[in-house]
Protein backbone atom coordinates (compact mmCIF):
# COMPACT_ATOMS: atom_id res chain seq x y z
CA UNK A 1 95.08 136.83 84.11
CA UNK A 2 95.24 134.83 81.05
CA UNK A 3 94.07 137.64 79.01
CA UNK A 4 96.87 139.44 79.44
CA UNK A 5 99.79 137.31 79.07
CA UNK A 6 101.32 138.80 76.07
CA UNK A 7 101.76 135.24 74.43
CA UNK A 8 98.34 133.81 73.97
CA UNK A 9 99.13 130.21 73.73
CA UNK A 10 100.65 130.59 77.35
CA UNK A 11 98.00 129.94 80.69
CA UNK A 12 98.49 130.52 84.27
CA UNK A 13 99.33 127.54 86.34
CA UNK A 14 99.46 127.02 90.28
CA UNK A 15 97.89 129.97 91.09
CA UNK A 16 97.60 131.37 94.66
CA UNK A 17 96.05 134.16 96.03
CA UNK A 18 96.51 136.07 98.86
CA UNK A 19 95.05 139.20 100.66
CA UNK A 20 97.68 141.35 102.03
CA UNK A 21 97.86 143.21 105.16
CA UNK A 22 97.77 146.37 102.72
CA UNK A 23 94.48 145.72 101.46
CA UNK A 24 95.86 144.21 97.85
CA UNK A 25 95.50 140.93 96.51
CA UNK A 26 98.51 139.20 95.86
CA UNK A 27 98.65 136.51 92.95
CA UNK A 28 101.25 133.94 92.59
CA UNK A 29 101.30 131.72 89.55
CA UNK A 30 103.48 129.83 87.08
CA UNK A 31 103.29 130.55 83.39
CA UNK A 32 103.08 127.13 81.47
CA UNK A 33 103.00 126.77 77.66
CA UNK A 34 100.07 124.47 76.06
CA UNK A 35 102.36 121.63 76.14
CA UNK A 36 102.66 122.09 80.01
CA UNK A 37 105.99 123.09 79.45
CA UNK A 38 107.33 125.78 82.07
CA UNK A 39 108.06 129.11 80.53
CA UNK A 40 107.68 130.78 84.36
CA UNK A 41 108.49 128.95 87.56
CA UNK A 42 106.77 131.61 89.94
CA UNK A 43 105.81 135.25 89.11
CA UNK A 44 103.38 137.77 91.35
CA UNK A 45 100.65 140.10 90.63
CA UNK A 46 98.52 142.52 91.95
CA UNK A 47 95.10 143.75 92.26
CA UNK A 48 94.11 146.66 94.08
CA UNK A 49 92.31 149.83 93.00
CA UNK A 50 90.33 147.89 90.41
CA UNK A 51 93.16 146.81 88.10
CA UNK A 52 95.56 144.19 87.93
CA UNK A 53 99.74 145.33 88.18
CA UNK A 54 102.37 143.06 87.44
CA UNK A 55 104.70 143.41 90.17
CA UNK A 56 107.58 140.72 89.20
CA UNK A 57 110.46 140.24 86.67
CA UNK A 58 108.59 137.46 85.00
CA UNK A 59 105.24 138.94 85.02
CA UNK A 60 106.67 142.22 83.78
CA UNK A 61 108.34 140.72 80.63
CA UNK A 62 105.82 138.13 80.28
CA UNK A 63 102.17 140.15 80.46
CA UNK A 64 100.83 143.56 79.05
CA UNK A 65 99.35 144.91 83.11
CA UNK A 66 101.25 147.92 84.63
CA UNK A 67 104.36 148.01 86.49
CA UNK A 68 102.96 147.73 90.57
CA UNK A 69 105.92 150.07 91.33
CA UNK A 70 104.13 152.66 89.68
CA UNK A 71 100.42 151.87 89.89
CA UNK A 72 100.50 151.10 93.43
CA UNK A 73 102.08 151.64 96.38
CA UNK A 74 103.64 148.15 97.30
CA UNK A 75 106.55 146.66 98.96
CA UNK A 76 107.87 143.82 96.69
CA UNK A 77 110.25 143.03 99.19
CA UNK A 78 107.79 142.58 101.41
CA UNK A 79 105.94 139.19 103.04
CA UNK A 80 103.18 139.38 101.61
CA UNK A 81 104.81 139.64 98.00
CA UNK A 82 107.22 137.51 99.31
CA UNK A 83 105.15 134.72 100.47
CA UNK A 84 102.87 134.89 96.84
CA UNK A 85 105.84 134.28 94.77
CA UNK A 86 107.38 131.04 97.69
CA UNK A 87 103.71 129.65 97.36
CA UNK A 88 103.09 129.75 93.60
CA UNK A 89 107.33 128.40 93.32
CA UNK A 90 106.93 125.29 95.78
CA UNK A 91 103.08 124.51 94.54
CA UNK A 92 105.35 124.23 90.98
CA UNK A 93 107.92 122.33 92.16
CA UNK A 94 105.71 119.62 94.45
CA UNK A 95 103.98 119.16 90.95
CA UNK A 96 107.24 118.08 88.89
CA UNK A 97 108.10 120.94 87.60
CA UNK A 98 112.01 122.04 88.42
């Protein structure tokens, strides 16, 4: 995932995975600069079909992967999105960040 942030001093931070009902993998995760300063309180991807798709704002704007709108067939409404982006958000937040 760090590969394709678009800024490369930027990492992933609180990362979560989880495998969806629909077969994907859904990735939750902060972006954090290499002060540790948050540029990204909580964004989602996804993996399925062999690639990764961003599927949030966040990791739209902030990473070079495919919109998961178009690449895949996902409901980013839905829990499983859902419950990516509420892990990856309160796993930020327990650790300081606001």
């Amino acid at each position: 995932m760090n590969a394709g942030l678009k800024n490369r001093n930027h990492t992933i931070a609180h990362a979560v995975v989880l495998h969806g009902g629909d077969g994907f993998e859904y990735l939750g995760a902060s972006i954090v600069d290499p002060d540790g300063l948050l540029i990204q309180r909580s964004d989602v991807w996804v993996r399925g079909r062999g690639q990764v798709y961003a599927a949030s704002g966040g990791a739209r704007n902030e990473s070079v992967f495919d919109r998961a709108s178009k690449g895949l067939n996902v409901d980013l409404a839905g829990l499983d999105f859902v419950t990516a982006d509420e892990c990856a958000r309160a796993w930020a937040k327990i650790s300081g960040y606001r």
